[in-house]
Protein backbone atom coordinates (compact mmCIF):
# COMPACT_ATOMS: atom_id res chain seq x y z
CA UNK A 1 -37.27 4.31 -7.52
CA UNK A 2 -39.75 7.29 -6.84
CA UNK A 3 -37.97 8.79 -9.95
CA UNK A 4 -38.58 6.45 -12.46
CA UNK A 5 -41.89 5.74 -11.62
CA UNK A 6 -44.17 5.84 -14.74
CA UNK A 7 -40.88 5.66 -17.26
CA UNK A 8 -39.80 2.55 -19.09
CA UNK A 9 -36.03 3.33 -20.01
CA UNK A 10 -34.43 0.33 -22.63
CA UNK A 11 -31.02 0.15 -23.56
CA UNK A 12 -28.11 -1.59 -25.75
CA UNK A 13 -24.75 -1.67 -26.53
CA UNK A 14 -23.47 -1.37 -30.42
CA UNK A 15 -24.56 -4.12 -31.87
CA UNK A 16 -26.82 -5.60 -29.07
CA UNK A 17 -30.70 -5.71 -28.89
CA UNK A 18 -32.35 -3.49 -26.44
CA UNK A 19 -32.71 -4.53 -23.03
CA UNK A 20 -35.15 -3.21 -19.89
CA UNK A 21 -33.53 -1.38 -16.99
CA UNK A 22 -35.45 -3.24 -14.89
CA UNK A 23 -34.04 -6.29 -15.86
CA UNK A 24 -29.87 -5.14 -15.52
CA UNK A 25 -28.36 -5.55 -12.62
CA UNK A 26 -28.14 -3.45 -9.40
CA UNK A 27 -25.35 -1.85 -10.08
CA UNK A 28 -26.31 -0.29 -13.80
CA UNK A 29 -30.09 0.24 -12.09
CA UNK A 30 -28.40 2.32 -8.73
CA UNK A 31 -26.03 3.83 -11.72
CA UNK A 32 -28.76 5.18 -13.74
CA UNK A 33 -30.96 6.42 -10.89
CA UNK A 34 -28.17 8.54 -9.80
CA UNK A 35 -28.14 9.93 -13.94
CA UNK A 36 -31.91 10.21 -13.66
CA UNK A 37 -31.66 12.69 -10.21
CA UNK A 38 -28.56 14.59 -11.79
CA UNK A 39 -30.63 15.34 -14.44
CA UNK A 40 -33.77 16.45 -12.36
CA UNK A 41 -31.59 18.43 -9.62
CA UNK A 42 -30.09 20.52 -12.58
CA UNK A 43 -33.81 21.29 -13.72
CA UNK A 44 -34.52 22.02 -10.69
CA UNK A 45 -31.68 24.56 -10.33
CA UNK A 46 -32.53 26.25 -13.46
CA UNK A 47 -36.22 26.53 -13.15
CA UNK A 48 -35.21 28.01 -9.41
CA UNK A 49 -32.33 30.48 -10.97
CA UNK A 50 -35.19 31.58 -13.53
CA UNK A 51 -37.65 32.53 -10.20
CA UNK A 52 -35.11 34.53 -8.71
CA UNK A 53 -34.75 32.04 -5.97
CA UNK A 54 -31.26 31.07 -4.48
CA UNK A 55 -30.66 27.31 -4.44
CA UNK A 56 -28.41 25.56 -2.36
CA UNK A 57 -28.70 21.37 -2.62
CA UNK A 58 -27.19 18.74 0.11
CA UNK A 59 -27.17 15.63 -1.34
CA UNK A 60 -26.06 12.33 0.77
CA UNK A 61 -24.92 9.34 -0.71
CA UNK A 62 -24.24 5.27 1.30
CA UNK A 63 -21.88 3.32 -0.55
CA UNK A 64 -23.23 4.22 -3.85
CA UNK A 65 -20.30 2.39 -5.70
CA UNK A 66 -21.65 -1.02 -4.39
CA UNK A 67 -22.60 -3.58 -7.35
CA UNK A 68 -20.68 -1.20 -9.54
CA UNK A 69 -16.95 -2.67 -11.02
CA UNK A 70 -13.44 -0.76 -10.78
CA UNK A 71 -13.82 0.95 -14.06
CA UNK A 72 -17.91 1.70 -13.36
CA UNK A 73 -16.68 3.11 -9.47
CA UNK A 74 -14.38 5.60 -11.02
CA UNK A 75 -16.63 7.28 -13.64
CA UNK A 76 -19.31 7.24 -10.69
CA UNK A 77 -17.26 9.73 -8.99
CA UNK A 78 -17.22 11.90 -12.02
CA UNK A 79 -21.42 11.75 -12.31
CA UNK A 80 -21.48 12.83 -8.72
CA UNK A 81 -19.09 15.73 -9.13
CA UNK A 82 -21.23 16.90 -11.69
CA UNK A 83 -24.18 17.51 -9.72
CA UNK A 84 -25.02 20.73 -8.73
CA UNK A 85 -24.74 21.60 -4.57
CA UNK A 86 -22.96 19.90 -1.04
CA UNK A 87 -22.32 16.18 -1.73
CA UNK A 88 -21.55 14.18 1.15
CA UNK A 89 -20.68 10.40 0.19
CA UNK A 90 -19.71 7.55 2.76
CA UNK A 91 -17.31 4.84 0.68
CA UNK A 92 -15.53 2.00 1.21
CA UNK A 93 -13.82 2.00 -2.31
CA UNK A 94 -10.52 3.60 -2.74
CA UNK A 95 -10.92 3.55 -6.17
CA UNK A 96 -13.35 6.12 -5.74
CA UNK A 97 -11.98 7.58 -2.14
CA UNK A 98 -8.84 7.80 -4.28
CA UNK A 99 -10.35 10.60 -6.83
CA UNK A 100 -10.79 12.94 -4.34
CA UNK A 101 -9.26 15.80 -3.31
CA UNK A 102 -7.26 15.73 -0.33
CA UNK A 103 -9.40 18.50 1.68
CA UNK A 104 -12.34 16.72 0.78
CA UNK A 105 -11.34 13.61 2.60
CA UNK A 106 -12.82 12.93 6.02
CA UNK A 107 -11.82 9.37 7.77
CA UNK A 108 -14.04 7.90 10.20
CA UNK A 109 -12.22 5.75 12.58
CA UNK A 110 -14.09 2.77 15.46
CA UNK A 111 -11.98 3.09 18.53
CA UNK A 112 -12.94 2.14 21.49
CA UNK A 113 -16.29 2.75 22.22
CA UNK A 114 -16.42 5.64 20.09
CA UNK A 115 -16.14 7.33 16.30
CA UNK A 116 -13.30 9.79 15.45
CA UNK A 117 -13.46 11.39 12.73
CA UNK A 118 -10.08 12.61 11.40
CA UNK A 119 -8.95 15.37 8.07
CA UNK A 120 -5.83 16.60 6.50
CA UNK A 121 -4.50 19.72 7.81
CA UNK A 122 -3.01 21.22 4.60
CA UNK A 123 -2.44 24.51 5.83
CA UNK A 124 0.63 22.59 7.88
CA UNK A 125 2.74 21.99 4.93
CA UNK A 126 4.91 24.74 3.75
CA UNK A 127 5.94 22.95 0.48
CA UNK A 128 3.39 22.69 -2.25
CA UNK A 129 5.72 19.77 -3.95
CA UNK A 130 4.34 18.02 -0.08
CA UNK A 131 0.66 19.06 -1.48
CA UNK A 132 1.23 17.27 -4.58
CA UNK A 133 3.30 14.31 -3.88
CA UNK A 134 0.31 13.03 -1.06
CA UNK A 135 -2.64 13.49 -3.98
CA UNK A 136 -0.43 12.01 -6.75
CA UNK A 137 1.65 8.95 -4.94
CA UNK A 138 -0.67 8.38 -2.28
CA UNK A 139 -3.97 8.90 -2.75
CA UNK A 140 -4.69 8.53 -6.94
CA UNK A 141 -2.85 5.36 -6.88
CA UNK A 142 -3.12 3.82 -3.34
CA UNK A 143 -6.43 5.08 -1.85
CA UNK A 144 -6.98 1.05 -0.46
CA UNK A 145 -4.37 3.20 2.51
CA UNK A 146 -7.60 4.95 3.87
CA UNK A 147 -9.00 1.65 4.73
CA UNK A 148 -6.39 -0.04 6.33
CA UNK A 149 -5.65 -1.56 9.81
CA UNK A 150 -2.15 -0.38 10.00
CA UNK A 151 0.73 0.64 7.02
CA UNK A 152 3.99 -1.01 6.97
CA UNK A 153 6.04 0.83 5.24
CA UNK A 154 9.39 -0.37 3.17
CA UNK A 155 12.28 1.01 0.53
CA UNK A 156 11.81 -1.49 -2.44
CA UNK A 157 10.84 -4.44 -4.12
CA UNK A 158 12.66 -7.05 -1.86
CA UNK A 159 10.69 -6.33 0.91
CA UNK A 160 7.34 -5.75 -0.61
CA UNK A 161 7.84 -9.73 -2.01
CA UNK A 162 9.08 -11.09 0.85
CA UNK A 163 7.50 -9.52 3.91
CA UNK A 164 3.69 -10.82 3.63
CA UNK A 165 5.46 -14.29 2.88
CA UNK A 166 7.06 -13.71 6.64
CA UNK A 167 3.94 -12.33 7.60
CA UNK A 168 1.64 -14.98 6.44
CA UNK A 169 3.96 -17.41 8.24
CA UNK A 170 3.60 -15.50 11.73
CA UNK A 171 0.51 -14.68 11.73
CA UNK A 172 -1.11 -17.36 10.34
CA UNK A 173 -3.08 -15.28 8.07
CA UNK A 174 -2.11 -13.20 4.70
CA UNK A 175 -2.00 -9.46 5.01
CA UNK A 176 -4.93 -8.80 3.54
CA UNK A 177 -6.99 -11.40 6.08
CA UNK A 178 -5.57 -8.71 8.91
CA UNK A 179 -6.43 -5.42 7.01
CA UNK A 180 -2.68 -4.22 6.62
CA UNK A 181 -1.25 -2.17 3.83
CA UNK A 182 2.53 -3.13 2.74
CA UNK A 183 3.68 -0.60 1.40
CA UNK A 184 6.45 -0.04 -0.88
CA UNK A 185 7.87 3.90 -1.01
CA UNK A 186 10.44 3.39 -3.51
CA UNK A 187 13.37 4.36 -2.13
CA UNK A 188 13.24 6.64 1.12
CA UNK A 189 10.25 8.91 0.46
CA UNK A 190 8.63 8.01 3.92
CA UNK A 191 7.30 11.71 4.43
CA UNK A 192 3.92 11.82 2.30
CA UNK A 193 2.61 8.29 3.85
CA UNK A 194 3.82 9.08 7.20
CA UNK A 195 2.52 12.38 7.55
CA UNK A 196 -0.29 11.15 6.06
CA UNK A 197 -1.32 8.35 8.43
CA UNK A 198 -0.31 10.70 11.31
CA UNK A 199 -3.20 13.24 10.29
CA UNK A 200 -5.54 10.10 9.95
CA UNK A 201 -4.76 8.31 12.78
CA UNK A 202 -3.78 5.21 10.96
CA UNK A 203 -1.33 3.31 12.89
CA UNK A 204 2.06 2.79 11.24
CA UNK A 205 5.59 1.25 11.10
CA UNK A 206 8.49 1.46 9.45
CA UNK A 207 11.16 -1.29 8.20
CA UNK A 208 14.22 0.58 7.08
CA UNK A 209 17.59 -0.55 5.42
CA UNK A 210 20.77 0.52 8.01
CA UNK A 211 23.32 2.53 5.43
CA UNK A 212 24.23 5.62 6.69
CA UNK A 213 22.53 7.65 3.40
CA UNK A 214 18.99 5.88 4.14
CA UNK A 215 19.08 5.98 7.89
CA UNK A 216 19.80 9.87 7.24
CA UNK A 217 17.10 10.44 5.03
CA UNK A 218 14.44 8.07 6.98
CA UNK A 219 15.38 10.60 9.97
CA UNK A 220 14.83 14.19 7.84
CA UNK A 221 11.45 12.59 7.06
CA UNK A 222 10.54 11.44 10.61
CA UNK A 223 11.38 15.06 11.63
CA UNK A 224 9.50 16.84 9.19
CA UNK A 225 6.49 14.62 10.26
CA UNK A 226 7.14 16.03 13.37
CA UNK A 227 8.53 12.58 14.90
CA UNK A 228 11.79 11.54 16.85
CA UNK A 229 14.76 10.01 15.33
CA UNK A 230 14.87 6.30 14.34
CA UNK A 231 16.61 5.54 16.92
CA UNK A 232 14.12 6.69 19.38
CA UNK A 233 10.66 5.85 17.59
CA UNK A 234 9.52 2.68 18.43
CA UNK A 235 7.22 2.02 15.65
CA UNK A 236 10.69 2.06 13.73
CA UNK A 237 12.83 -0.91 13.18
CA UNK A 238 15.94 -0.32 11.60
CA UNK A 239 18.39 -3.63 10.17
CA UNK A 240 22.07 -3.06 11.86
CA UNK A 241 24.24 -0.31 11.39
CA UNK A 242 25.29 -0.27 7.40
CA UNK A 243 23.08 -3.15 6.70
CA UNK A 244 20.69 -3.58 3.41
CA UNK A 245 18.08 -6.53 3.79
CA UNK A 246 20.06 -8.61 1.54
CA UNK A 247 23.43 -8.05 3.75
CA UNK A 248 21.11 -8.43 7.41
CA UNK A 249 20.33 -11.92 6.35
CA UNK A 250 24.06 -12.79 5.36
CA UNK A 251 25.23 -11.23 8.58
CA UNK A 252 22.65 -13.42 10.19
CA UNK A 253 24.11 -17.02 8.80
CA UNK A 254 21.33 -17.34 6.60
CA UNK A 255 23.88 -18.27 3.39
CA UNK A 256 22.53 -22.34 3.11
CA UNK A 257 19.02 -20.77 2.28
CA UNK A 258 20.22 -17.99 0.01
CA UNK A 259 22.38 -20.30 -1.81
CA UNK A 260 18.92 -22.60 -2.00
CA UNK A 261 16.54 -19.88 -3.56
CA UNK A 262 19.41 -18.56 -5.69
CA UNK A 263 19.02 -22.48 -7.00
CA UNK A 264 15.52 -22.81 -7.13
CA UNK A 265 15.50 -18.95 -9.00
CA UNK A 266 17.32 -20.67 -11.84
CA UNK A 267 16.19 -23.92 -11.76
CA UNK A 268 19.67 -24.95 -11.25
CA UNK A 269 21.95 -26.85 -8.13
CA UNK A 270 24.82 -24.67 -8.94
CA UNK A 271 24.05 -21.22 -9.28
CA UNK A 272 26.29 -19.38 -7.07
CA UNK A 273 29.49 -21.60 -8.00
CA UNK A 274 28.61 -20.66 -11.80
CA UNK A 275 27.80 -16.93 -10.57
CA UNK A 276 31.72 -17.04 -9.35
CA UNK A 277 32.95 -18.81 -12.35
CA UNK A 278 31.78 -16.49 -14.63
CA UNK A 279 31.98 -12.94 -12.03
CA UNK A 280 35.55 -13.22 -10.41
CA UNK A 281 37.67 -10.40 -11.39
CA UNK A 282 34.74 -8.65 -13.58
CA UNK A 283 33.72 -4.95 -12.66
CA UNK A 284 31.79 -4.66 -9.98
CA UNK A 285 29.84 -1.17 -9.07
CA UNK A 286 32.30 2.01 -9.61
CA UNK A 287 34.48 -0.06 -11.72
CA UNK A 288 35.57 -2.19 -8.98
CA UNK A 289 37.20 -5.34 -9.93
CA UNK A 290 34.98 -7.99 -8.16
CA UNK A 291 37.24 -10.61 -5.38
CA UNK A 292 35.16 -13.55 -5.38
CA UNK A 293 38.66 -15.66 -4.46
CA UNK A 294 39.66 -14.37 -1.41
CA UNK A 295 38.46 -14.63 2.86
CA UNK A 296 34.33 -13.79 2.80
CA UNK A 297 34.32 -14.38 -1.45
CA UNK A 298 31.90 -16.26 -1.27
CA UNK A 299 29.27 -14.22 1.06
CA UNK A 300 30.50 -11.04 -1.32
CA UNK A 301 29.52 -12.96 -4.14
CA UNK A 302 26.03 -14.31 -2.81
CA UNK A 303 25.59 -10.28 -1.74
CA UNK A 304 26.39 -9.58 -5.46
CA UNK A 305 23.89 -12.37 -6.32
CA UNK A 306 20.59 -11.84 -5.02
CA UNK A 307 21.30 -7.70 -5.16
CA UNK A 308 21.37 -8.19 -8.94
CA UNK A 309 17.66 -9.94 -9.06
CA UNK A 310 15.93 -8.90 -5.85
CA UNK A 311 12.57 -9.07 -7.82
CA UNK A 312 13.34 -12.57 -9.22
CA UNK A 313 14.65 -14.22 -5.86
CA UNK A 314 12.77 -12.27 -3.07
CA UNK A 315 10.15 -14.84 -2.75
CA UNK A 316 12.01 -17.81 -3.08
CA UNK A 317 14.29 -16.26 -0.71
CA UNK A 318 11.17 -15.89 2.27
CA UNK A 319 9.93 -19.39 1.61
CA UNK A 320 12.96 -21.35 1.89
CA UNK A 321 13.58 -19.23 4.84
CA UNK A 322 10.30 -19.47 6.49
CA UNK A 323 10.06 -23.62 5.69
CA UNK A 324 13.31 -23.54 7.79
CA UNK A 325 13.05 -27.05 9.51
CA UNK A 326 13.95 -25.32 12.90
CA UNK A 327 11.35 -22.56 14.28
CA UNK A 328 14.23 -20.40 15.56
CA UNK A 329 15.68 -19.97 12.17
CA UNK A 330 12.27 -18.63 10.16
CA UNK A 331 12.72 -15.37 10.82
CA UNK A 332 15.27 -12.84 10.61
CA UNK A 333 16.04 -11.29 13.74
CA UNK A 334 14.78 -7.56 12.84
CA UNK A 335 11.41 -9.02 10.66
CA UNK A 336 10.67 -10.88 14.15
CA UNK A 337 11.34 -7.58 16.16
CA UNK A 338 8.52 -5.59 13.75
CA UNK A 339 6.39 -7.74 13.62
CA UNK A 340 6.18 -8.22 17.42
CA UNK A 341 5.98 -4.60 17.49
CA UNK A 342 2.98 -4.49 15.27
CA UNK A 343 1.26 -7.45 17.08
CA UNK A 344 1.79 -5.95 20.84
CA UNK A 345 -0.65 -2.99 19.26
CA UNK A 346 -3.06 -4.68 17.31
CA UNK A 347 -3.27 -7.69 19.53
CA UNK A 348 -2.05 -9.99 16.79
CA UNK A 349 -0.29 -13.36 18.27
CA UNK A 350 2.35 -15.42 17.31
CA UNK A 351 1.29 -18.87 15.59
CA UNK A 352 1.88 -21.81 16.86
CA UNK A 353 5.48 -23.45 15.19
CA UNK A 354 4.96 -26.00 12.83
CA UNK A 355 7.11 -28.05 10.69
């Protein structure tokens, strides 16, 4: 404000009249303040440079992106870079947090009765592929992490459709109500987000598929984060030994309420009869000829089914499960055991069964 005093700046667009600062909005008046001291601190640096004199600037920043949209937030952090000095900003935008660089990044964290302020040890990863994977899959596209209650972390697209559905049913509340990232790693790159959250101090969990090759590579990642095995971390929950998601929930009786999303999927009452029909004795995966005929066809078939459009019947999947007309049957037996886990620690109850 001090700034401007005395100066009348107007503006427009292409093809638009003219228009006072004074009279935009908060977030294009806080926008162009920050242009107008940018500009003065680099006189200021130059006329001091001139002199002789050594110049070293601290500038502090609250939430400047506020009033400011996604698009506006990002090129804010660009104007900021730009000026000259030590810039300390407090955010609560991750699509600004999420331009930074990673040992630029200090979290502060409310626990207890007192602040704890956390960084990013880089010097403790050897790899430099490490370096890069946490700045480009974790921070430049998911900086809303930093802000988060707790991560849940998941292999694909099945469970990042289907487990705020369960959770919203549990909990009463979506995920976003409780302040809890789900996040999908694609496949079983755990390392950068758990490592990550470790050097934070965000809390987080894992739900893992049980084949041997993912249960093997979710353990190399666990160690290299420095943390047990699977089998002995209990902020891990693992489905049964060889088990996908898809397979857990077949081993678990659930086949009425596949068979019932695969229907209302396709709009259809007979999808996984016609899925038989027209898949017995067609090549499965590696050439296998697919036995839809023979003892357990039909749960091999309804495997084959909702593998082969896990983003098209994931949903349907977790609300015919969750709308279950008995309480006992709404949730899988591992979903249940995370998300107890998660609500022990975050004081997060159960609630109540309805029908």
């Amino acid at each position: 404000r001090d700034l401007s005093k005395g100066v009348d700046v107007s503006f427009n667009t292409t093809g638009a009249q003219s228009f006072p600062l004074a009279r935009h909005g908060m977030g294009t008046r806080s926008l162009a303040s920050l242009l107008v001291f940018r500009a003065y601190v680099s006189w200021r640096n130059k006329q001091a440079t001139k002199g002789g004199d050594k110049v070293h600037s601290v500038l502090g920043l609250e939430e400047p992106e506020s009033h400011l949209h996604p698009q506006a937030q990002r090129s804010l952090f660009a104007h900021i870079r730009a000026i000259p000095g030590q810039r300390i900003v407090s955010t609560h935008s991750p699509y600004f947090a999420g331009q930074a660089q990673l040992e630029d990044l200090r979290l502060f964290i409310k626990s207890g009765g007192d602040t704890i302020v956390s960084r990013l040890d880089l010097n403790s990863l050897k790899d430099p592929n490490d370096v890069r994977k946490l700045q480009e899959t974790v921070i430049d596209t998911r900086g809303d992490l930093l802000f988060s209650r707790g991560l849940v972390l998941f292999e694909g697209q099945t469970e990042e459709q289907a487990l705020p559905i369960w959770a919203h049913r549990y909990w009463g509340a979506n995920i976003h109500e409780l302040g809890f990232c789900f996040v999908r790693v694609n496949g079983t790159d755990y390392f950068p987000f758990v490592w990550l959250a470790k050097e934070l101090r965000i809390p987080w969990y894992v739900f893992a598929d049980g084949e041997a090759s993912a249960v093997k590579d979710l353990d190399a990642a666990l160690k290299k984060a420095g943390e047990p095995t699977s089998a002995h971390c209990t902020n891990v929950v693992v489905q049964s030994a060889g088990k996908n998601f898809e397979s857990q929930l077949i081993d678990e009786g659930y086949m009425a309420e596949i068979e019932q999303a695969l229907n209302e999927m396709s709009g259809t009452k007979t999808f996984l009869d016609d899925f038989i029909a027209s898949m017995h004795g067609q090549k499965g995966k590696k050439g296998v000829l697919r036995d839809y005929q023979s003892a357990g066809g039909r749960m091999r078939a309804a495997f084959d089914a909702i593998s082969g459009a896990k983003t098209s019947v994931s949903r349907h999947l977790a609300q015919v499960i969750t709308s279950a007309a008995d309480p006992a049957r709404r949730f899988p037996s591992k979903i249940k055991k995370l998300f107890e886990i998660v609500g022990i620690e975050h004081g997060l109850k159960k609630c109540k069964d309805e029908p």
